[in-house]
PDB file of N, CA and C in Angstrom:
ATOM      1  N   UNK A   1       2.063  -7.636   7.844  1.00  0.00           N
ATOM      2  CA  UNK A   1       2.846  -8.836   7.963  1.00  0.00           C
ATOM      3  C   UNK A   1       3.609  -8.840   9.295  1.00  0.00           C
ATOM      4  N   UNK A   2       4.226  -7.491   9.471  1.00  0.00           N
ATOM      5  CA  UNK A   2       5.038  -7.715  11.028  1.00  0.00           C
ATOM      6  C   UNK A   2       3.445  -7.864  12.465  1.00  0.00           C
ATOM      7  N   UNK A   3       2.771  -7.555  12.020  1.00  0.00           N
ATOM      8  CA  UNK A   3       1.741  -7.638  13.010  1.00  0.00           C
ATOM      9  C   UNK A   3       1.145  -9.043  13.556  1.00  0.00           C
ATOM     10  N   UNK A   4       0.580  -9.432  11.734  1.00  0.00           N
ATOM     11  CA  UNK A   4       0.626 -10.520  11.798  1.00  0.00           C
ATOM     12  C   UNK A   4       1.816 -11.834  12.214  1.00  0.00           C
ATOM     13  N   UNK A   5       3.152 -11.694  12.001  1.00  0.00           N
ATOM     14  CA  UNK A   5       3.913 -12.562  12.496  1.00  0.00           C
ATOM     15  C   UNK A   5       4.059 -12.511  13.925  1.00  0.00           C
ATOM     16  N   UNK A   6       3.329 -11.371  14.857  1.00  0.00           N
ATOM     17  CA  UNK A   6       3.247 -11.388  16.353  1.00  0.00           C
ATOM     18  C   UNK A   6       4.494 -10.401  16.512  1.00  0.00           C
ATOM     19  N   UNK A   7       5.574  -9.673  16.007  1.00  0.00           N
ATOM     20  CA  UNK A   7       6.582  -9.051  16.224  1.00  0.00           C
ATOM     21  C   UNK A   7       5.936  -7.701  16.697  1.00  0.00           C
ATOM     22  N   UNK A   8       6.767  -7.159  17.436  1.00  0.00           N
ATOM     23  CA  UNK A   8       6.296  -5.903  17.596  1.00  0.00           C
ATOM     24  C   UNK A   8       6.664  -4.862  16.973  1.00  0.00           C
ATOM     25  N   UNK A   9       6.206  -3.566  16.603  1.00  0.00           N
ATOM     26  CA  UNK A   9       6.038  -2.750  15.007  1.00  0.00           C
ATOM     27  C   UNK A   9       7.194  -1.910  15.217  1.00  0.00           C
ATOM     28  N   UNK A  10       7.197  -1.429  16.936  1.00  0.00           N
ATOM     29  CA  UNK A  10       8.542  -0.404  17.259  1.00  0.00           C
ATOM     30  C   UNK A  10       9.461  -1.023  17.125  1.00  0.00           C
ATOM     31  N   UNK A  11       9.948  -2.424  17.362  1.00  0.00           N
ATOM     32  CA  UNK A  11      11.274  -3.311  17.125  1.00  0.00           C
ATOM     33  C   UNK A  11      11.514  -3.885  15.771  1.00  0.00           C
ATOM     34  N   UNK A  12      10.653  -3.713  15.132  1.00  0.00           N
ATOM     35  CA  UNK A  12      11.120  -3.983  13.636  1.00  0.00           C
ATOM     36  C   UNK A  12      11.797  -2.337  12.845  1.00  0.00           C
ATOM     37  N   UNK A  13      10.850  -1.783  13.584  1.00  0.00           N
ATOM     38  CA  UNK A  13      10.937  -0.168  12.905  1.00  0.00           C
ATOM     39  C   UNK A  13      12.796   0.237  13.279  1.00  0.00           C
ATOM     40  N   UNK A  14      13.212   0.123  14.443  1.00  0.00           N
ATOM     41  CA  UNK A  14      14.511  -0.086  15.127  1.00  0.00           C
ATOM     42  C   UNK A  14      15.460  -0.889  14.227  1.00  0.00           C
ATOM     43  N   UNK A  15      14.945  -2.118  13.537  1.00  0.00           N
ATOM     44  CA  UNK A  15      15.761  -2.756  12.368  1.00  0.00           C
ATOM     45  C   UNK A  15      15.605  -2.007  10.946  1.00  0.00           C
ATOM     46  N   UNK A  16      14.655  -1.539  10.581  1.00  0.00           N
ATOM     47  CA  UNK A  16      14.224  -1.214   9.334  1.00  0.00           C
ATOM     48  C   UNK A  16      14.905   0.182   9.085  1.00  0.00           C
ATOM     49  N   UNK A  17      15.155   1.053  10.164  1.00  0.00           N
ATOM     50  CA  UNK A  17      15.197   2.274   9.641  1.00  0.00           C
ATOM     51  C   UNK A  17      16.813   2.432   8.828  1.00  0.00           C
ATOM     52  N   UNK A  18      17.727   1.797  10.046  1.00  0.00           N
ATOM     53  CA  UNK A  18      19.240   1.953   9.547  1.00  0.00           C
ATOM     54  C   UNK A  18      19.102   1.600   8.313  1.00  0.00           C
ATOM     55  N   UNK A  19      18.491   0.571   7.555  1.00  0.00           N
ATOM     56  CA  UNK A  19      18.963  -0.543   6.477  1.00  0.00           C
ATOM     57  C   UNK A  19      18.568   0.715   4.984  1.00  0.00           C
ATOM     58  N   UNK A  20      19.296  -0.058   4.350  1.00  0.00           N
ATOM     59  CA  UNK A  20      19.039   0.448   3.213  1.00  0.00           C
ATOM     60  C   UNK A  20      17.409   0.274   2.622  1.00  0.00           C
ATOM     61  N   UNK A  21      16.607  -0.250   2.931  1.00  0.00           N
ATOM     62  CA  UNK A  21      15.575  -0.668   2.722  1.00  0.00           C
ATOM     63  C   UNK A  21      14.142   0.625   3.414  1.00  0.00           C
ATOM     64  N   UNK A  22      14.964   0.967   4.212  1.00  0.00           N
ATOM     65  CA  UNK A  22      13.835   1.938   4.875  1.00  0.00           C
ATOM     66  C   UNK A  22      13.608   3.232   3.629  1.00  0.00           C
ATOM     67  N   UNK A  23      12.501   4.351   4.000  1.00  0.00           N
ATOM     68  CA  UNK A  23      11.934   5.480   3.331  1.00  0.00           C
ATOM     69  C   UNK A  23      11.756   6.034   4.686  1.00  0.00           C
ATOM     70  N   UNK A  24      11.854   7.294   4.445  1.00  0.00           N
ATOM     71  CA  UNK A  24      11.342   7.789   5.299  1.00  0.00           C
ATOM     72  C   UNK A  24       9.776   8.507   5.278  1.00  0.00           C
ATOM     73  N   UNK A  25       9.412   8.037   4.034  1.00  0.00           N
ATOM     74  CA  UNK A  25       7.713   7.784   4.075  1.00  0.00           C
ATOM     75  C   UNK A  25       6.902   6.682   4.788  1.00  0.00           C
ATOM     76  N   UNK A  26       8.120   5.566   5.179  1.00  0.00           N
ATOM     77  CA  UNK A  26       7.428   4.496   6.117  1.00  0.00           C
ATOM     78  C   UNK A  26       7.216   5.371   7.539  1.00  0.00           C
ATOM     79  N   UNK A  27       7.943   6.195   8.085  1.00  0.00           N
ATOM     80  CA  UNK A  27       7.549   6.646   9.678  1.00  0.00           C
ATOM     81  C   UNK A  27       6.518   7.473   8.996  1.00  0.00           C
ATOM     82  N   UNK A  28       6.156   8.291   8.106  1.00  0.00           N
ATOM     83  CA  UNK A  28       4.587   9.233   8.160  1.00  0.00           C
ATOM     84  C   UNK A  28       4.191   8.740   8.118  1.00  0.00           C
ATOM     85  N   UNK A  29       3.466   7.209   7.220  1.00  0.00           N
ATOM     86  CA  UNK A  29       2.684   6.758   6.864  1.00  0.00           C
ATOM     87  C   UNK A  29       2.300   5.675   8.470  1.00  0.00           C
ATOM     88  N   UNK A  30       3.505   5.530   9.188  1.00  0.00           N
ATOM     89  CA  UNK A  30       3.291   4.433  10.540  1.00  0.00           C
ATOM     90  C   UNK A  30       1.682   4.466  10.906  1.00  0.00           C
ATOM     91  N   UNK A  31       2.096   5.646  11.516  1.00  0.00           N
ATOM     92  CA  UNK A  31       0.336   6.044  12.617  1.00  0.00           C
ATOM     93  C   UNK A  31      -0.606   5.726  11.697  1.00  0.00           C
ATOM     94  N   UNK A  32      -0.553   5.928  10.291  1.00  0.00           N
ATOM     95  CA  UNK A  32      -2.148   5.678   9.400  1.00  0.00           C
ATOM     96  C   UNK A  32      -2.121   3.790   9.513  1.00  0.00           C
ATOM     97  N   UNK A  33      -1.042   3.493   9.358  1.00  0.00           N
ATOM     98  CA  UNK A  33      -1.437   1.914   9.254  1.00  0.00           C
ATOM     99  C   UNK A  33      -1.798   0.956  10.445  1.00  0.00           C
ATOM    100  N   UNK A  34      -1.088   1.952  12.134  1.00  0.00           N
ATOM    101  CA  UNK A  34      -1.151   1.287  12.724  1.00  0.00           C
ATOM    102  C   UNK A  34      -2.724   1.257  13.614  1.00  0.00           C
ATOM    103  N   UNK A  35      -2.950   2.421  13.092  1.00  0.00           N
ATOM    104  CA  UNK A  35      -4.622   2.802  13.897  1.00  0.00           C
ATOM    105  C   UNK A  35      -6.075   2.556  12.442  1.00  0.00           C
ATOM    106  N   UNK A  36      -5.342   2.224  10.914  1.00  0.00           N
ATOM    107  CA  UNK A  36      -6.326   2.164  10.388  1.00  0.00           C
ATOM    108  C   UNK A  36      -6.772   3.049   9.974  1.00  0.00           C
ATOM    109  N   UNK A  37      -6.751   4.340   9.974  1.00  0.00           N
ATOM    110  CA  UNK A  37      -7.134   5.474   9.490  1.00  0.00           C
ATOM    111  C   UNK A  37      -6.627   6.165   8.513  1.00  0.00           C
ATOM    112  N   UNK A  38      -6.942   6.276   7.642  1.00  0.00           N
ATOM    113  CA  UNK A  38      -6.731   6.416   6.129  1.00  0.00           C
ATOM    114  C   UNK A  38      -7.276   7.738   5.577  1.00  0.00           C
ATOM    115  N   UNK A  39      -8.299   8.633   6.613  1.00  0.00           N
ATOM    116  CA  UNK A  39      -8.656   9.271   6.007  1.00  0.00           C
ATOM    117  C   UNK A  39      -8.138  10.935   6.088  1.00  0.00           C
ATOM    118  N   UNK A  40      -7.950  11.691   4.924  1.00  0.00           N
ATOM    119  CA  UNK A  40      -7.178  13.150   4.692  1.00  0.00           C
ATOM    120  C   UNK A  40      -6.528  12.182   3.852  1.00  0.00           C
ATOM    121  N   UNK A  41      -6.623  12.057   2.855  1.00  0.00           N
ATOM    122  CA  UNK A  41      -5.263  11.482   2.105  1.00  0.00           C
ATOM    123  C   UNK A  41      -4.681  13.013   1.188  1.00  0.00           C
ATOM    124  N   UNK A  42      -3.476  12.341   1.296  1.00  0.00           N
ATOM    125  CA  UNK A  42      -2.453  13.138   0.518  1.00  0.00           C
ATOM    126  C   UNK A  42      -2.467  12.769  -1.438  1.00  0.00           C
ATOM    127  N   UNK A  43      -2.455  11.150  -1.283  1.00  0.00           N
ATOM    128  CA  UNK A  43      -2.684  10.558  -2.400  1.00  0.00           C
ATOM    129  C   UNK A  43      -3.562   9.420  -2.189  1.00  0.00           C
ATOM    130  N   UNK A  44      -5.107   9.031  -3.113  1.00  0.00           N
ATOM    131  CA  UNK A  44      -5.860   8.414  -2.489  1.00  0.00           C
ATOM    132  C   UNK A  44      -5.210   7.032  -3.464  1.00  0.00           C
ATOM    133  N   UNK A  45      -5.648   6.197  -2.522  1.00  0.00           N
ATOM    134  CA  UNK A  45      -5.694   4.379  -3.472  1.00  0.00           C
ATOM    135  C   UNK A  45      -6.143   4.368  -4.883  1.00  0.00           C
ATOM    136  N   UNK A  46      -7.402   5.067  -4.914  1.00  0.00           N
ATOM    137  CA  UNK A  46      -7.791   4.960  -6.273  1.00  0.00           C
ATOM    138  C   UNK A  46      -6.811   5.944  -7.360  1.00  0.00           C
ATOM    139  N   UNK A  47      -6.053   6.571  -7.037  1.00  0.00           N
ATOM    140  CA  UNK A  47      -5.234   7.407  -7.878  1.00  0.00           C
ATOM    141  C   UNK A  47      -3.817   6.607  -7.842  1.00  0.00           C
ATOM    142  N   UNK A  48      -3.190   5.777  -7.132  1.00  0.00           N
ATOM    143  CA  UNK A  48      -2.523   5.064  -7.018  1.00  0.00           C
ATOM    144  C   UNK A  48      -2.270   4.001  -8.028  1.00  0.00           C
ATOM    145  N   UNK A  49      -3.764   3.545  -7.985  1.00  0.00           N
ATOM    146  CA  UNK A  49      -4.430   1.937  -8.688  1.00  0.00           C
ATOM    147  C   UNK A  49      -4.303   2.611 -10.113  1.00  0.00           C
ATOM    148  N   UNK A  50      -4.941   4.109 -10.362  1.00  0.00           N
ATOM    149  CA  UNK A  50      -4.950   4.451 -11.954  1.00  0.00           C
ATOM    150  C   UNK A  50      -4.043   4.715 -12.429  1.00  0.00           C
ATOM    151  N   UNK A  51      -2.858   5.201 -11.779  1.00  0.00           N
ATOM    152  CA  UNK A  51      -1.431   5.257 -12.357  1.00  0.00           C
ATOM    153  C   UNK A  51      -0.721   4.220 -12.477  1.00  0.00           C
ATOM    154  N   UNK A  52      -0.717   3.481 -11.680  1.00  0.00           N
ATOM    155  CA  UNK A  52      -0.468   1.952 -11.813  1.00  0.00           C
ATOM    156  C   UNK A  52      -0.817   1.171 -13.070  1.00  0.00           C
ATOM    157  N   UNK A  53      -2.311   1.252 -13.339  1.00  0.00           N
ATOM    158  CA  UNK A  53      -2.468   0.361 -14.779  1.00  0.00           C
ATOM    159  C   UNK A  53      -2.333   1.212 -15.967  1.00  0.00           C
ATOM    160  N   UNK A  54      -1.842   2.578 -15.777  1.00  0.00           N
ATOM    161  CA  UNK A  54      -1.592   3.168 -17.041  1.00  0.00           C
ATOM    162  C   UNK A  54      -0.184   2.894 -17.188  1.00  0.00           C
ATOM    163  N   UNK A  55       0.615   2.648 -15.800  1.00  0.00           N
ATOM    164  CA  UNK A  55       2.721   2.111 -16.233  1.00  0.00           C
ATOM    165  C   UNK A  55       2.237   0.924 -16.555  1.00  0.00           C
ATOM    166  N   UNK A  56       1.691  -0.006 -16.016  1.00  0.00           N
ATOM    167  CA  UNK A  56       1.837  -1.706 -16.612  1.00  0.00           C
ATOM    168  C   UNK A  56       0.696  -1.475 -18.181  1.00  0.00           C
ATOM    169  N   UNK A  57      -0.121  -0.885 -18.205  1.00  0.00           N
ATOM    170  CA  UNK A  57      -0.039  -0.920 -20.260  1.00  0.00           C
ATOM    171  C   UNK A  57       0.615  -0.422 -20.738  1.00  0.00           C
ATOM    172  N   UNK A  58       1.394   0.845 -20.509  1.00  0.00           N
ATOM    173  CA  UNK A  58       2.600   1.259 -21.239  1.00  0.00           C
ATOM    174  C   UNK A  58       3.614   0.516 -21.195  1.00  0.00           C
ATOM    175  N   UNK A  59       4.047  -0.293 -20.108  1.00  0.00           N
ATOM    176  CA  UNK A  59       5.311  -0.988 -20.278  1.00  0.00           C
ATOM    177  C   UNK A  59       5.077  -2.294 -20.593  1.00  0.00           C
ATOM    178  N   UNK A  60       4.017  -2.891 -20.652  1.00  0.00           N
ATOM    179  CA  UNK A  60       3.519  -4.205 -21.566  1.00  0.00           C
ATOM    180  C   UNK A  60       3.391  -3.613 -23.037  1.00  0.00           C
ATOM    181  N   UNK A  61       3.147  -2.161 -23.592  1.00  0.00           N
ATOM    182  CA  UNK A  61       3.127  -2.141 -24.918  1.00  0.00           C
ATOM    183  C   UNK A  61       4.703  -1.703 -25.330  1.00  0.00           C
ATOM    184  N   UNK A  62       5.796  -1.606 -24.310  1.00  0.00           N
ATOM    185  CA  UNK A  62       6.972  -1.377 -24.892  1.00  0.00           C
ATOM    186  C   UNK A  62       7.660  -3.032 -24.400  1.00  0.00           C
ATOM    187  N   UNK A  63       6.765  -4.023 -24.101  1.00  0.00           N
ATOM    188  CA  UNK A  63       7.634  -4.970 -24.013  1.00  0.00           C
ATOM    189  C   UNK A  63       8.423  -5.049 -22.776  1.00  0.00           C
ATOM    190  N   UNK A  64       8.171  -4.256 -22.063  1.00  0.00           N
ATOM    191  CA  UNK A  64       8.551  -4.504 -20.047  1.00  0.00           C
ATOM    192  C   UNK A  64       7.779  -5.750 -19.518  1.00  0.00           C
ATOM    193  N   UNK A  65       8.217  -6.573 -18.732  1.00  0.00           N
ATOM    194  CA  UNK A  65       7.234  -7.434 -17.823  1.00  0.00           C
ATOM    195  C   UNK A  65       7.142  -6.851 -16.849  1.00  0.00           C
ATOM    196  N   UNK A  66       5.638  -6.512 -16.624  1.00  0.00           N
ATOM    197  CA  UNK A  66       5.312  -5.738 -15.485  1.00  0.00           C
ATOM    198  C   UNK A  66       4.517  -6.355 -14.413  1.00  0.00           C
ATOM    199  N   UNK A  67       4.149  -7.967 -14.443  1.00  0.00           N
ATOM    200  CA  UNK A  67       3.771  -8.828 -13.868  1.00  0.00           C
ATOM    201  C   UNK A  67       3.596  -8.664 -12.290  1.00  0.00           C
ATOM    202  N   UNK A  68       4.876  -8.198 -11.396  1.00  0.00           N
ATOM    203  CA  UNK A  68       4.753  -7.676  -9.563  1.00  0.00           C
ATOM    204  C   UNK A  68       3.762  -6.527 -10.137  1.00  0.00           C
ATOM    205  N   UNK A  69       3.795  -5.812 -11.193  1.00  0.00           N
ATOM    206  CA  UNK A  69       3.065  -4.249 -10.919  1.00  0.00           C
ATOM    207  C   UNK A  69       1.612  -4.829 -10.915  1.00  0.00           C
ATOM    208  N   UNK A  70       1.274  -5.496 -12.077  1.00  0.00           N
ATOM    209  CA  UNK A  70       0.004  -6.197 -12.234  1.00  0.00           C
ATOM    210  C   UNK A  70      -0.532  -6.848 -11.023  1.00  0.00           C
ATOM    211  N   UNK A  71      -0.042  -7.696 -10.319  1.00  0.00           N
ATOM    212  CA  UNK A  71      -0.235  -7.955  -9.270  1.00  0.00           C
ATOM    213  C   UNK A  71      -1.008  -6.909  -8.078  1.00  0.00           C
ATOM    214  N   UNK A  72       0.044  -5.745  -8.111  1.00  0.00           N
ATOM    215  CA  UNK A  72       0.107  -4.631  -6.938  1.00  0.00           C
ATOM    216  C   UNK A  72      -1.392  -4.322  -7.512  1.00  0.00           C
ATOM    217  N   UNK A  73      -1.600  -3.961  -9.086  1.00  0.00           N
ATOM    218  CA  UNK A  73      -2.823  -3.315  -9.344  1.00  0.00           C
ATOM    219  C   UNK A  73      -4.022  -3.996  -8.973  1.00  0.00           C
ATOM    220  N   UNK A  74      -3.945  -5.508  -9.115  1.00  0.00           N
ATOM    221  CA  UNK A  74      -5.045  -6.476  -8.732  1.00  0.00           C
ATOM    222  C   UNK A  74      -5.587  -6.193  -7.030  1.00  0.00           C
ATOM    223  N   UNK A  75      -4.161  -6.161  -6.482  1.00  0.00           N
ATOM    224  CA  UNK A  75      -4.065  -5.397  -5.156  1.00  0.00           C
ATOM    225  C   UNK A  75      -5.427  -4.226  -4.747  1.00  0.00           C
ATOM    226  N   UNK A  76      -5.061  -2.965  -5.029  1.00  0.00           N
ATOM    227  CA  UNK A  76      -5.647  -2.051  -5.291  1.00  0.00           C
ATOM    228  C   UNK A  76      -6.740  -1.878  -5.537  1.00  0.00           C
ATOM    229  N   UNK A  77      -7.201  -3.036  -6.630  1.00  0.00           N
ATOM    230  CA  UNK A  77      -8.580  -3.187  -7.196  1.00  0.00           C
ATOM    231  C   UNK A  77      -9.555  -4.120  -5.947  1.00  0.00           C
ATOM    232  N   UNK A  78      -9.180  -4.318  -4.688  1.00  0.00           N
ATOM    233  CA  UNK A  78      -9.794  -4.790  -3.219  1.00  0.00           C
ATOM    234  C   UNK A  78     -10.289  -3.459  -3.030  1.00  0.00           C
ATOM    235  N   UNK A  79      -9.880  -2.552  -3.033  1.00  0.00           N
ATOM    236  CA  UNK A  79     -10.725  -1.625  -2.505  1.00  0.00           C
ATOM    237  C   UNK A  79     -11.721  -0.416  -3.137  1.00  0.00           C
ATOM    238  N   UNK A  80     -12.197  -0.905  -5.283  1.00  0.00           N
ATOM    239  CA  UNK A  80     -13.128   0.265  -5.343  1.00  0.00           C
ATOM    240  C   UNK A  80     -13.997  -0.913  -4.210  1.00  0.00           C
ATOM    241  N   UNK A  81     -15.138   0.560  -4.442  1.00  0.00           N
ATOM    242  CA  UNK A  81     -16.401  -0.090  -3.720  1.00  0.00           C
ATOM    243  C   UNK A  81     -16.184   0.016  -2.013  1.00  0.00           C
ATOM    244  N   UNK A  82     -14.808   0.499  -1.232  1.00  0.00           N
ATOM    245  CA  UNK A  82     -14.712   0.541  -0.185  1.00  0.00           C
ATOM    246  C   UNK A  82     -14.112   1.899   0.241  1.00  0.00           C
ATOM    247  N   UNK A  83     -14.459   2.487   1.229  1.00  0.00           N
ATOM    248  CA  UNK A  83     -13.718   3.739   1.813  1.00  0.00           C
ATOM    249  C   UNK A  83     -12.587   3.718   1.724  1.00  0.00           C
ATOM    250  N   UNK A  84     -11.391   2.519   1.696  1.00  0.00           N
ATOM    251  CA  UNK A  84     -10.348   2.640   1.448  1.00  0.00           C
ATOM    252  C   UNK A  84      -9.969   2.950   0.026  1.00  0.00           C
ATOM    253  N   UNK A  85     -10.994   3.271  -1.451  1.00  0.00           N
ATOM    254  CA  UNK A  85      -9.794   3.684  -2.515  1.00  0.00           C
ATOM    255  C   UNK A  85      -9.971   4.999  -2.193  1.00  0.00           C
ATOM    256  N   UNK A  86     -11.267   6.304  -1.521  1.00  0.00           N
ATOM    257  CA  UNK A  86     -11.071   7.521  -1.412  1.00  0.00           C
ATOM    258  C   UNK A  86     -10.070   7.697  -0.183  1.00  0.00           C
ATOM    259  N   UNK A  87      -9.102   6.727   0.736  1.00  0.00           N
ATOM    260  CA  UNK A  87      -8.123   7.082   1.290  1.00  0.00           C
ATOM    261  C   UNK A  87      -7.042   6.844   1.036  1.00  0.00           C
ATOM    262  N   UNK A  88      -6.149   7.242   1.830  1.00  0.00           N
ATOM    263  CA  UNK A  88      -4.724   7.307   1.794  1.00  0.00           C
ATOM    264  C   UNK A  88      -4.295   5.847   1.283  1.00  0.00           C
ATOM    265  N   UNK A  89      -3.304   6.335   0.241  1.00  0.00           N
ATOM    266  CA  UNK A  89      -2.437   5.439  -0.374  1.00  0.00           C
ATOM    267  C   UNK A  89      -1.830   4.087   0.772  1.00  0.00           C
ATOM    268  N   UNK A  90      -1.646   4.742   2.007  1.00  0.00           N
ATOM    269  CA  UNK A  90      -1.469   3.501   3.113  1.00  0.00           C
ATOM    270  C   UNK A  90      -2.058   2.684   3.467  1.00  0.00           C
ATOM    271  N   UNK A  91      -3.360   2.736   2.716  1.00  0.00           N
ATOM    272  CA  UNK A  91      -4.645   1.830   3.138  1.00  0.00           C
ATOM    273  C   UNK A  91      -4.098   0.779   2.427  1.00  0.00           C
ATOM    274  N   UNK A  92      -2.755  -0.034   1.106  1.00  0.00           N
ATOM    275  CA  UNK A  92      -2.659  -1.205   1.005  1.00  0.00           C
ATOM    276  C   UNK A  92      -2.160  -1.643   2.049  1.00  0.00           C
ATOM    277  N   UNK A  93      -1.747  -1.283   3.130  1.00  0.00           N
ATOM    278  CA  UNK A  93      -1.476  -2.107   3.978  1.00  0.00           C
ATOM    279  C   UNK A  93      -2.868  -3.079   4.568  1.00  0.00           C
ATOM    280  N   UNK A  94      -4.246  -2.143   4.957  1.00  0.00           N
ATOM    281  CA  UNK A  94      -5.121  -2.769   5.080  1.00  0.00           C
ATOM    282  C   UNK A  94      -5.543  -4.015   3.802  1.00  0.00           C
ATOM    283  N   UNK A  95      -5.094  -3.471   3.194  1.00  0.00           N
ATOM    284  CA  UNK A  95      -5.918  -4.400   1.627  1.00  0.00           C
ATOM    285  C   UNK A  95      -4.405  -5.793   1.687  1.00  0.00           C
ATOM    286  N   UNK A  96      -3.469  -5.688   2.439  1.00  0.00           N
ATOM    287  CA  UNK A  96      -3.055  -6.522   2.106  1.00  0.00           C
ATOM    288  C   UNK A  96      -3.270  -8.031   3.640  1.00  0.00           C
ATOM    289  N   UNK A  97      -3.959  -6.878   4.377  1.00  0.00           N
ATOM    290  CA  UNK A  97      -4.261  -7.936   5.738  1.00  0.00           C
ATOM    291  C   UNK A  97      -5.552  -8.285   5.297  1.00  0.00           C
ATOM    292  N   UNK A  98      -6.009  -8.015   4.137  1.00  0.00           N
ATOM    293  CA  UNK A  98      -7.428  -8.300   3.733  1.00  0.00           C
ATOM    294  C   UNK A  98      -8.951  -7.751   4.810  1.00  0.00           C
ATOM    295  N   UNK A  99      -8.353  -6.494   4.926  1.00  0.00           N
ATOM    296  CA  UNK A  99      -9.016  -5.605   5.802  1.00  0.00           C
ATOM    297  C   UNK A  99      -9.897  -4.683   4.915  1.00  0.00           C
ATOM    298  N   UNK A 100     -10.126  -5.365   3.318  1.00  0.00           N
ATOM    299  CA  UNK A 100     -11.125  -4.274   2.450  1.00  0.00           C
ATOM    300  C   UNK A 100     -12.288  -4.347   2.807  1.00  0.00           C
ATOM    301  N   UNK A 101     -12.901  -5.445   3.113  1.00  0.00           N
ATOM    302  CA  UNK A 101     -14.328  -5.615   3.584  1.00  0.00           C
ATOM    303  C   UNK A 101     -14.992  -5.513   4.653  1.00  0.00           C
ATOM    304  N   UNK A 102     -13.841  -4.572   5.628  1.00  0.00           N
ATOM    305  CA  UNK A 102     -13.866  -3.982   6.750  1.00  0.00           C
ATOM    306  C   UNK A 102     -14.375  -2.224   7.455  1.00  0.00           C
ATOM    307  N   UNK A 103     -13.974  -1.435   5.970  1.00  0.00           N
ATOM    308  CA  UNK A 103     -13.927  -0.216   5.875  1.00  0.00           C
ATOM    309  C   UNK A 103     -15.110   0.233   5.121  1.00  0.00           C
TER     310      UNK A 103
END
């Protein structure tokens, strides 16, 4: 999204880090999103995606709305069938520039 809005990634990163909003899993993960390379994962997409729909049926069978999670999982589900679910969990960034049918 910052790419796409034309901003540049080091001057947002300069806003993002102070805020309460930053991780400091966003600077490891930077270099994988900004070059596309996904591969050595630590945690792959597809292990991501399966933990994911095992919290949204557990918390739809205790009566949670898990509706953003459902979403995220629909997410996720862009990339079986692509090199991005055997990579790195940072590859939704690709799946969210709709970069699955790329890899």
């Amino acid at each position: 999204m910052v790419q796409a809005s034309g901003l540049e990634v080091e001057r947002f990163m300069e806003v993002l880090r102070p805020s309460a909003l930053y991780a400091p899993t966003v600077d490891k993960k930077l270099d994988r999103m900004r070059s596309n390379d996904f591969s050595n994962p630590n945690f792959s997409t597809a292990l991501l995606r399966k933990d994911l729909q095992l919290f949204v049926r557990e918390a739809t069978l205790a009566g949670v709305n898990a509706e953003a999670l459902a979403g995220l999982v629909e997410l996720l589900t862009r990339a079986q069938g692509t090199p991005l679910d055997a990579g790195d969990y940072s590859a939704l960034h690709a799946l969210t520039a709709g970069l699955a049918k790329d890899h």
